[in-house]
Protein backbone atom coordinates (compact mmCIF):
# COMPACT_ATOMS: atom_id res chain seq x y z
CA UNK A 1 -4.45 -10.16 -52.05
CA UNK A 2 -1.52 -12.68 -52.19
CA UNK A 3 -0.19 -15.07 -49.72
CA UNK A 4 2.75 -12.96 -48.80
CA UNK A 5 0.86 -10.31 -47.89
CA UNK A 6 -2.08 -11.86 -45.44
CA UNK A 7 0.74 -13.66 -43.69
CA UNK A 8 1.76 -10.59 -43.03
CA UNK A 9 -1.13 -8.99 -42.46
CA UNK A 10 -2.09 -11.94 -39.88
CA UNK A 11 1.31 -11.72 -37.82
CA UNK A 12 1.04 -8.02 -37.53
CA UNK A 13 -2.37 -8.08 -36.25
CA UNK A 14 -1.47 -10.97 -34.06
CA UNK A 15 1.03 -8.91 -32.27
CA UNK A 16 -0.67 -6.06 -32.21
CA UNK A 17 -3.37 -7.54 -30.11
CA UNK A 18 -1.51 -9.55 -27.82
CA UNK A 19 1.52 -7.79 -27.28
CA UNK A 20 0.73 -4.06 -25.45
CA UNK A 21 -1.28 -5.70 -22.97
CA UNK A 22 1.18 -8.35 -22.23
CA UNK A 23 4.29 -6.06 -22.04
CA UNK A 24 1.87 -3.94 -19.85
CA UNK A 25 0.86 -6.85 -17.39
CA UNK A 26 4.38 -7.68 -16.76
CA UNK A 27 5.40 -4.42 -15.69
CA UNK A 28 2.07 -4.13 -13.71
CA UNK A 29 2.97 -7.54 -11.11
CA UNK A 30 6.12 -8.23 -9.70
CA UNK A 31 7.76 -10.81 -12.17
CA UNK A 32 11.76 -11.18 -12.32
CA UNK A 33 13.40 -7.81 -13.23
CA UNK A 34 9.88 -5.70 -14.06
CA UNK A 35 9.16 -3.46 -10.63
CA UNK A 36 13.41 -2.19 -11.27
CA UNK A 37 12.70 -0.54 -14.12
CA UNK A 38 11.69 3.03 -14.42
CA UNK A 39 8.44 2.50 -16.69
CA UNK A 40 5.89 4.26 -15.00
CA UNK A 41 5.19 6.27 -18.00
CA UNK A 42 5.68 3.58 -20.99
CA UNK A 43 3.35 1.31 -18.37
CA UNK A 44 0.56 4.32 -18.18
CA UNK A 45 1.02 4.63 -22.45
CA UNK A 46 0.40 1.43 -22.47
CA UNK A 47 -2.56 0.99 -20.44
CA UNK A 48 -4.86 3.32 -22.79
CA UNK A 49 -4.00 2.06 -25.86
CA UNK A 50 -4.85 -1.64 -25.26
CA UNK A 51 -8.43 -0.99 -26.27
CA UNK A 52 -7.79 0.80 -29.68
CA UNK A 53 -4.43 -2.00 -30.32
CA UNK A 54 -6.80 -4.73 -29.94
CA UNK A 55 -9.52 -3.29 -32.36
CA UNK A 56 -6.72 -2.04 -34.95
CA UNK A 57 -5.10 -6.19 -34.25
CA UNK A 58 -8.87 -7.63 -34.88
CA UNK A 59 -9.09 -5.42 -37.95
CA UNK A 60 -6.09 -6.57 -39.49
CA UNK A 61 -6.65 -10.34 -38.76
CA UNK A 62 -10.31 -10.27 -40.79
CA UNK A 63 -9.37 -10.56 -43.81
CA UNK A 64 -6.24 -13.24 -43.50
CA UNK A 65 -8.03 -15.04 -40.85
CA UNK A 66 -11.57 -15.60 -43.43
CA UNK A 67 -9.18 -16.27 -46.27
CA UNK A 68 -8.01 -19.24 -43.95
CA UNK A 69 -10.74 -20.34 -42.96
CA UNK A 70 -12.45 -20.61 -46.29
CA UNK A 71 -9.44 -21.37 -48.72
CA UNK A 72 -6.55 -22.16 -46.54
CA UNK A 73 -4.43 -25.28 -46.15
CA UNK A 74 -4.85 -27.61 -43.30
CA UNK A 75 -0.98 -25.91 -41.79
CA UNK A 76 -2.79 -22.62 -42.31
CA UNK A 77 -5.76 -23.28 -40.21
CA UNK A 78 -3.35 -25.42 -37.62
CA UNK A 79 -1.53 -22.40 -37.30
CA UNK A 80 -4.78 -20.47 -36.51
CA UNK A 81 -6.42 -22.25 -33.77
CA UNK A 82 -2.58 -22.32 -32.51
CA UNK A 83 -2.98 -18.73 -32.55
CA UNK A 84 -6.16 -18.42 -31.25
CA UNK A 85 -5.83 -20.53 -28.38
CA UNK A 86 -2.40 -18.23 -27.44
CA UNK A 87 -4.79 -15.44 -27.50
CA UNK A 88 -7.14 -16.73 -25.40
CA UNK A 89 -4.65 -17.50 -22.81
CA UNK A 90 -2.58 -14.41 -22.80
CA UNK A 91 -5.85 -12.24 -22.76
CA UNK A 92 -6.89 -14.33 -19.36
CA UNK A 93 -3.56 -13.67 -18.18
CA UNK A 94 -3.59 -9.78 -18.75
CA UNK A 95 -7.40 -9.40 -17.77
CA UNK A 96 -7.94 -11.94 -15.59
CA UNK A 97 -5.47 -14.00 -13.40
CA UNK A 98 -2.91 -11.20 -13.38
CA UNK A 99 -5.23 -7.84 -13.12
CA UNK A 100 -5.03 -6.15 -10.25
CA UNK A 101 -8.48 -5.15 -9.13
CA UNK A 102 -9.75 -9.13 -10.16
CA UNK A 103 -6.87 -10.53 -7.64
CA UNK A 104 -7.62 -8.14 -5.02
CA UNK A 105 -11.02 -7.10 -5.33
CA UNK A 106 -13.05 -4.29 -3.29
CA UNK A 107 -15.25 -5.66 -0.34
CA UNK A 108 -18.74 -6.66 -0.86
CA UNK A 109 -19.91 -5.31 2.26
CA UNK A 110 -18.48 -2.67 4.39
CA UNK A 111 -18.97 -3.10 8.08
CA UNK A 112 -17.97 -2.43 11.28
CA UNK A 113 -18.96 -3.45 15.07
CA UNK A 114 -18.17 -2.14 18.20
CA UNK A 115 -16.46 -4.00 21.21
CA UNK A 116 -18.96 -5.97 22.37
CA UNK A 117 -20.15 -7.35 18.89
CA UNK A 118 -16.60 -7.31 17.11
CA UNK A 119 -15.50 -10.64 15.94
CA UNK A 120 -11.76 -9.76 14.86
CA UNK A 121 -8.90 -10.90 17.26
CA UNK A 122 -7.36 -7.90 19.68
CA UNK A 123 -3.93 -9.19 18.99
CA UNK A 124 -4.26 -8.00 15.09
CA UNK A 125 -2.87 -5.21 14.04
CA UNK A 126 -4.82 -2.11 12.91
CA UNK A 127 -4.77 1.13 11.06
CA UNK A 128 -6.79 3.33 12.85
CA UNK A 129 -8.87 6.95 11.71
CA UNK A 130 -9.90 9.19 14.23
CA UNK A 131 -12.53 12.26 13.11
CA UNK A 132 -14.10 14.27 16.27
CA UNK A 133 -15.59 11.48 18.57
CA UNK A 134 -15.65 8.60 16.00
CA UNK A 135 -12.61 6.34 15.67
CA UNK A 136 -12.46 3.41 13.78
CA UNK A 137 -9.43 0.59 13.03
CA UNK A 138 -9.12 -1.23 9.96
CA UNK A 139 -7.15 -4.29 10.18
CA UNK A 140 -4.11 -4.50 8.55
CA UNK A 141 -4.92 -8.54 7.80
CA UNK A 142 -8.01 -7.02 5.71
CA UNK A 143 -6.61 -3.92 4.40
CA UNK A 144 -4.01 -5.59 3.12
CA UNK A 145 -6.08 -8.16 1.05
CA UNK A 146 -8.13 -5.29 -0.42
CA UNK A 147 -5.58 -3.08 -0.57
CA UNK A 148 -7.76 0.00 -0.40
CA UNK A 149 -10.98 0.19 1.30
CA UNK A 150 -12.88 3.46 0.72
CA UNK A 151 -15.27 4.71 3.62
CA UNK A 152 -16.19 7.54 5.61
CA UNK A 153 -15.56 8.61 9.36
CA UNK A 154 -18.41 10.96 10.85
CA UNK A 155 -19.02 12.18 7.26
CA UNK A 156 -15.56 12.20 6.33
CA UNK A 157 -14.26 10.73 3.32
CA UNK A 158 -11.17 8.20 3.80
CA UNK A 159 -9.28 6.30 1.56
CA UNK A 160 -7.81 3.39 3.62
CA UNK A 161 -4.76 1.81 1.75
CA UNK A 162 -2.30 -0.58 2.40
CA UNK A 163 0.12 -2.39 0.14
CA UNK A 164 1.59 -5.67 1.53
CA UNK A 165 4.13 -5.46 -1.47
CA UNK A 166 6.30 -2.84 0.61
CA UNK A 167 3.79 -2.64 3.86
CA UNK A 168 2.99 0.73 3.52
CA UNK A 169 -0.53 1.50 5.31
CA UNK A 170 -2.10 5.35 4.39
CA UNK A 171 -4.66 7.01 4.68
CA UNK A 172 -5.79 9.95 2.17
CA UNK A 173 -8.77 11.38 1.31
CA UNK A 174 -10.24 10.75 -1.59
CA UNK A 175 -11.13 14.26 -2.49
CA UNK A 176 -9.61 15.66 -5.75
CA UNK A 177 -10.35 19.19 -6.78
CA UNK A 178 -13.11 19.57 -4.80
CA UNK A 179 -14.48 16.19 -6.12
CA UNK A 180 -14.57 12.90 -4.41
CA UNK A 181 -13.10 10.29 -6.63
CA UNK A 182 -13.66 6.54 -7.01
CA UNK A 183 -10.21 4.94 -6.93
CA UNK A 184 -9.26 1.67 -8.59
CA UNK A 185 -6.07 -0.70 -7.99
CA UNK A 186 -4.18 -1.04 -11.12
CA UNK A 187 -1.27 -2.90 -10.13
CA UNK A 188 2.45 -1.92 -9.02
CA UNK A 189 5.60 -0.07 -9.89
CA UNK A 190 8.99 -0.42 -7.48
CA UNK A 191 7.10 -3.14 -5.08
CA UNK A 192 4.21 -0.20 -4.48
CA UNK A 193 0.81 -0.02 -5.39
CA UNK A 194 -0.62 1.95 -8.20
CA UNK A 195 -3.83 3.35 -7.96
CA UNK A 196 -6.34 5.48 -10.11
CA UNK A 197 -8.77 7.92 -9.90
CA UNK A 198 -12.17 7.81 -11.50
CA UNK A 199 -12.25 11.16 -13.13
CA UNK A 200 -8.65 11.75 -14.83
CA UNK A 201 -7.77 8.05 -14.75
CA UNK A 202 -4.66 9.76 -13.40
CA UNK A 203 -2.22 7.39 -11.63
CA UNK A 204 -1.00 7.40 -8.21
CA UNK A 205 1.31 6.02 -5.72
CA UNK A 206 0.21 4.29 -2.41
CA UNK A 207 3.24 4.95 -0.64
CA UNK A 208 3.33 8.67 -0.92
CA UNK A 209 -0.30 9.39 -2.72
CA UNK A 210 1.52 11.29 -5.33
CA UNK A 211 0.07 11.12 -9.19
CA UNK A 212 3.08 10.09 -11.18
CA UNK A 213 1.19 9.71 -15.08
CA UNK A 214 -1.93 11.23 -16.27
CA UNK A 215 -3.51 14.90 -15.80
CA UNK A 216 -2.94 14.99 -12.04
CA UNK A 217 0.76 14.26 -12.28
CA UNK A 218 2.64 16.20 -9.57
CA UNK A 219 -0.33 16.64 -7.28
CA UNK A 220 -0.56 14.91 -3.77
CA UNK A 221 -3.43 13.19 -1.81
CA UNK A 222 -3.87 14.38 1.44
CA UNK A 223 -2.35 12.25 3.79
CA UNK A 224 -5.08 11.75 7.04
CA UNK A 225 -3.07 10.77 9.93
CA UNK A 226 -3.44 7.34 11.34
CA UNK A 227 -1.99 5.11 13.44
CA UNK A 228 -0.72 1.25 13.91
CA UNK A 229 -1.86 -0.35 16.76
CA UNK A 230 -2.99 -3.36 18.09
CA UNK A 231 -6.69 -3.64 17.95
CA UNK A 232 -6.63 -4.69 21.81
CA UNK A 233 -4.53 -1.12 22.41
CA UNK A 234 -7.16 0.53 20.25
CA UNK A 235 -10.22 -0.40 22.42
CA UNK A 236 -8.41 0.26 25.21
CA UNK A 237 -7.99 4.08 23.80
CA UNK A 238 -11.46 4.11 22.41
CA UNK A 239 -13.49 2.37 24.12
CA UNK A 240 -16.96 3.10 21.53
CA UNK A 241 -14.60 2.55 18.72
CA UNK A 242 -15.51 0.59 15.64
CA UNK A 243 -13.76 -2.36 14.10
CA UNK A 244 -13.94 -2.99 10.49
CA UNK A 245 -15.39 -6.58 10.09
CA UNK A 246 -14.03 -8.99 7.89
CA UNK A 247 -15.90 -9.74 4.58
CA UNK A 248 -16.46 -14.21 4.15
CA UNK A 249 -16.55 -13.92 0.81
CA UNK A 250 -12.65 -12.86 0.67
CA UNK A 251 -12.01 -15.68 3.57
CA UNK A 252 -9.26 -17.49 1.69
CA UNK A 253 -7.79 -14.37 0.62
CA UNK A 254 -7.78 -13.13 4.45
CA UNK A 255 -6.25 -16.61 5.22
CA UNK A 256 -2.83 -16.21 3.41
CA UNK A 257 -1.92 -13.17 5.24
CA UNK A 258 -3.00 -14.71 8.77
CA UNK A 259 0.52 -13.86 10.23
CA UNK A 260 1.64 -11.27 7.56
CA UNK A 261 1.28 -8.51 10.94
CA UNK A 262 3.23 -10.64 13.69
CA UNK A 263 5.75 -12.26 11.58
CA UNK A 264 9.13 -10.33 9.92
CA UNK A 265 10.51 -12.35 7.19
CA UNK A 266 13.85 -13.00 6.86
CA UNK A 267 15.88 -14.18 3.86
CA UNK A 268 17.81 -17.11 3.99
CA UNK A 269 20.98 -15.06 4.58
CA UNK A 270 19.66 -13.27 7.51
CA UNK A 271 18.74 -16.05 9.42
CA UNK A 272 23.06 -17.04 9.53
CA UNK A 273 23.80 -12.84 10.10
CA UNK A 274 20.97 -12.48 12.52
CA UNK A 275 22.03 -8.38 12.86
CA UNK A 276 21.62 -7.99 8.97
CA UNK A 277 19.85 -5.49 7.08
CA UNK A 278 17.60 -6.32 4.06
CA UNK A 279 15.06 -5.14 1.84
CA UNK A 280 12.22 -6.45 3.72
CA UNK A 281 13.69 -5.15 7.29
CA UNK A 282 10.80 -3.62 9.19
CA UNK A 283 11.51 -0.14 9.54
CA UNK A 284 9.70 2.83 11.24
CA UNK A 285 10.18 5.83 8.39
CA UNK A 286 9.78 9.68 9.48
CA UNK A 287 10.00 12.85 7.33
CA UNK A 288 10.20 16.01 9.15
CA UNK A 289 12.34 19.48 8.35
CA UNK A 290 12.45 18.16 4.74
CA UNK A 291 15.06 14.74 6.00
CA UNK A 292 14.38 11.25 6.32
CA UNK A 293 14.91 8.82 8.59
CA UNK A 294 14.48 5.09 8.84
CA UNK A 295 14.84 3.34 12.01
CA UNK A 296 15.09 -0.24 11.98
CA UNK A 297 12.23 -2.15 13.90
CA UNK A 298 14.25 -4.96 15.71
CA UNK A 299 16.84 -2.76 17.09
CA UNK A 300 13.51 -0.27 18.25
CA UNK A 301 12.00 -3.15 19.89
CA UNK A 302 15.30 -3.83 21.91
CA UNK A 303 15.12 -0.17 23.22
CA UNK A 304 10.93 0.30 23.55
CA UNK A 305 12.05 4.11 23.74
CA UNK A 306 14.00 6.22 21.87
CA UNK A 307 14.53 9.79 21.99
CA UNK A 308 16.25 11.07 18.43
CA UNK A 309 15.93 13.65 15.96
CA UNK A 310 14.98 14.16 12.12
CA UNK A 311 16.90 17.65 10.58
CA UNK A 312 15.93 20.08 13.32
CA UNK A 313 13.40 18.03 15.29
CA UNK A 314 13.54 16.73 18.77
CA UNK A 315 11.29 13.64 18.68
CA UNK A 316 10.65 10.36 20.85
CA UNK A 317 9.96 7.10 19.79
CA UNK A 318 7.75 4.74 22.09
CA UNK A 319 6.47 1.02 21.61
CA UNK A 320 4.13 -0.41 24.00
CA UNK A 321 4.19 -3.57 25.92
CA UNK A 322 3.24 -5.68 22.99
CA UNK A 323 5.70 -4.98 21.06
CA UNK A 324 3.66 -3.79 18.12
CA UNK A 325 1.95 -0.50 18.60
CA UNK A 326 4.22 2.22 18.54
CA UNK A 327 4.14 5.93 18.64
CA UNK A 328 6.23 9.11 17.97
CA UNK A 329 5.95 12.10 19.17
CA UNK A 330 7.84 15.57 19.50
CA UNK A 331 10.04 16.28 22.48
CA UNK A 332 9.64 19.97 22.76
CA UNK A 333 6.82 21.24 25.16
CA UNK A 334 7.06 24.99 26.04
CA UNK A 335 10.31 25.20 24.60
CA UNK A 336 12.03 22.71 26.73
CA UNK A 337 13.08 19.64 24.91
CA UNK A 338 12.19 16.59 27.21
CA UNK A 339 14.19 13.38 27.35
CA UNK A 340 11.77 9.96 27.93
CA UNK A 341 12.25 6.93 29.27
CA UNK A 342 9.90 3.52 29.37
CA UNK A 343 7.10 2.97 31.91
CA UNK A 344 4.55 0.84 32.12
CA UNK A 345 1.61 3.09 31.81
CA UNK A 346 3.13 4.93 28.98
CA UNK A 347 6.66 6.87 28.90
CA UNK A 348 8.17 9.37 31.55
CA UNK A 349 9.99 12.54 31.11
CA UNK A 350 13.86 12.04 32.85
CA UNK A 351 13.66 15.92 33.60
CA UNK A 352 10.43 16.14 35.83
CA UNK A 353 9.66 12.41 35.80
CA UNK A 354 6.12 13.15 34.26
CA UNK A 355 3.66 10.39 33.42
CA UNK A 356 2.77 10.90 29.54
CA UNK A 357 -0.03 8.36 27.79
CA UNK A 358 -0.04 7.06 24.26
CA UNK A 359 -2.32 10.01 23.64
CA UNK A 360 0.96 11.80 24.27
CA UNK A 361 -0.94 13.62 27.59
CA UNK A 362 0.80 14.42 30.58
CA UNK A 363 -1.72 12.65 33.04
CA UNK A 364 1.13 13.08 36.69
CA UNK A 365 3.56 15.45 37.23
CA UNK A 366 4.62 18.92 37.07
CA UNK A 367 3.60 19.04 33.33
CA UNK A 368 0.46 18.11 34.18
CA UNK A 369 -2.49 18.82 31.32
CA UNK A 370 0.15 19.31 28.50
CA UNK A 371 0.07 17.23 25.50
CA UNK A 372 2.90 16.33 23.07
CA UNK A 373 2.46 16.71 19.45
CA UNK A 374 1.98 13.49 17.71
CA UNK A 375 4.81 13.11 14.49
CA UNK A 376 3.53 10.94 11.48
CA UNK A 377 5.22 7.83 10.86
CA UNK A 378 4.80 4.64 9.32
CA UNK A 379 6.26 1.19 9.28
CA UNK A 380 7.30 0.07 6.11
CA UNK A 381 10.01 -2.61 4.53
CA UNK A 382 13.25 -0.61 4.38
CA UNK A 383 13.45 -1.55 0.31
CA UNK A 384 9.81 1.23 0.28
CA UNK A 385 11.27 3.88 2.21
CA UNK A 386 14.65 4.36 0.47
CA UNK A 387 12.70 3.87 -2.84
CA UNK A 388 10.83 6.82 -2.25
CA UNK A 389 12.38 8.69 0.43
CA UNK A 390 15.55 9.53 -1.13
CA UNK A 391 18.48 10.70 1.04
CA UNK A 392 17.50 8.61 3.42
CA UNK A 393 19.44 7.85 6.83
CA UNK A 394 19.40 5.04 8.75
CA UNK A 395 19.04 3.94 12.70
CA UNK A 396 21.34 2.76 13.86
């Protein structure tokens, strides 16, 4: 074999072996320009043919690589540990320090505590699952580390999720095709997380817990309702509910996202146009009658209660003393749609001034024993929900 030829032989295999997994790790983690681009597919090609491109790469680097070492000139064999020591530090930066599941991993131990022997601050903010007479909350501070906690809820399987990229919190269950799957965090497309199952290796959005690549593409997790609350407002609701305790060995991890649930940031912009709208504006998003709506979180906060409505649906949006638990429920109870205003137990009905709860239960007044239905929604940056809740409209 001449020289031409294992030089050639040596860069090919070179890039062969470094170069799908790198191209693949930047469009996995938000780096400058990757989460814009519409690579979902070219990201999930590339993700199951790093194995086989590194064994074809190491193939075709044997016999250039020997020849080196055993007859090649001292720039030859300079060129190869050069090489070598590239490849060692672009394989710990695709499989290591920028993976996914390493950076975030699962939690060691799952476990939870009830009021008396909870340790985790009321003022946090929690997701919470409720399945017969067993709620629990899952604190967003946690969650979001993890980014997907799987568990169970009297027997029920839950997949807890939350992506601080876009601050989308679900809940789905885990069940696909009558199988319960294993999921894994891969990484992120459009600021959201990407996760996959254990049995298809199919991918799947956090945000919407739709499979975008793989065998499952097209199908949806179910969604299981939750909602965001203050862990102070959830013992108050339930008082033998459990708290999901935080794990020590993720401590540090915890630590950086210590104010990630009280604080909104704000560009540097926003902070000279203080009525601005950004990508990262907190926003309450709601899908009903196949529209969308986002309403934006400061301007809800102003007005605690707001009574609106998505396509053909009277709804009410309430937010509780603290300013961070909120709820939304329909207006319409026996037909009559019901207009609501603040109180401090809960909201009132202008029309028979009823007392409603955050359970949405009429516990005074004429309506007395009536309950309104509770609407899912979610708080989210408003750069998630238009992303993928397209229309979208906007409040105010």
């Amino acid at each position: 074999m001449n020289l031409t030829l294992k030089n050639r032989l040596f860069w090919i295999g070179a890039v062969v072996f470094i170069l799908p997994a790198l191209v693949q790790a930047y469009l996995l983690m938000p780096f400058p320009g990757s989460q814009d681009l519409e690579a979902i597919k070219i990201t999930y090609f590339l993700e199951k043919i790093i194995l086989p491109s590194r064994i074809i790469g190491l193939l075709l680097l044997i016999v250039p690589v020997w020849s080196f070492l055993t007859n090649g000139t001292i720039k030859q064999k300079v060129w190869l540990g050069v090489v070598a020591l590239i490849s060692i530090g672009l394989f710990y930066f695709t499989d290591v320090a920028y993976r996914a599941q390493e950076m975030f991993k699962e939690p060691v131990k799952i476990q939870f505590a009830g009021k008396k022997d909870n340790q985790v601050p009321d003022s946090l903010l929690v997701m919470t699952v409720v399945n017969g007479s067993v709620a629990k909350a899952y604190p967003i501070q946690y969650v979001g580390y993890h980014h997907k906690i799987q568990d169970n809820v009297a027997g029920k399987p839950v997949l807890v999720t939350y992506c601080t990229m876009c601050r989308t919190g679900l809940v789905f269950s885990p069940v696909v095709d009558g199988k319960l799957q294993t999921f894994r965090l891969v990484g992120a497309r459009h600021y959201n997380a990407v996760i996959e199952d254990s049995d298809t290796r199919s991918w799947w959005y956090q945000a919407t817990g739709e499979a975008v690549a793989g065998k499952q593409t097209g199908k949806h997790l179910d969604i299981i309702p939750s909602e965001q609350i203050t862990l102070k407002a959830f013992f108050e609701r339930y008082p033998e509910g459990l708290v999901f305790q935080p794990d020590n060995t993720f401590k540090e991890g915890y630590e950086v996202l210590k104010t990630y649930d009280r604080r909104e940031k704000k560009d540097e912009d926003s902070l000279t146009n203080p009525g601005k709208v950004w990508d990262k504006s907190w926003v309450v998003g709601i899908s009903a009658d196949g529209k969308n709506k986002a309403y934006i979180w400061k301007n809800l906060v102003n007005v605690t209660t707001l009574n609106d409505k998505v396509g053909n649906t009277p709804l009410v949006i309430a937010i509780e003393a603290d300013n961070y638990s909120f709820h939304v429920f329909t207006r319409t109870v026996e037909g009559k749609i019901l207009n609501f205003v603040p109180d401090a137990a809960g909201i009132r009905d202008k029309e028979t001034h009823s007392l409603w709860n955050w359970q949405g239960e009429c516990t005074e007044g004429e309506w007395k024993g009536k309950k309104l239905t509770k609407i899912y929604a979610r708080q989210e940056y408003l750069r998630a929900w238009k992303q993928f809740h397209q229309p979208t409209e906007i409040w105010p």
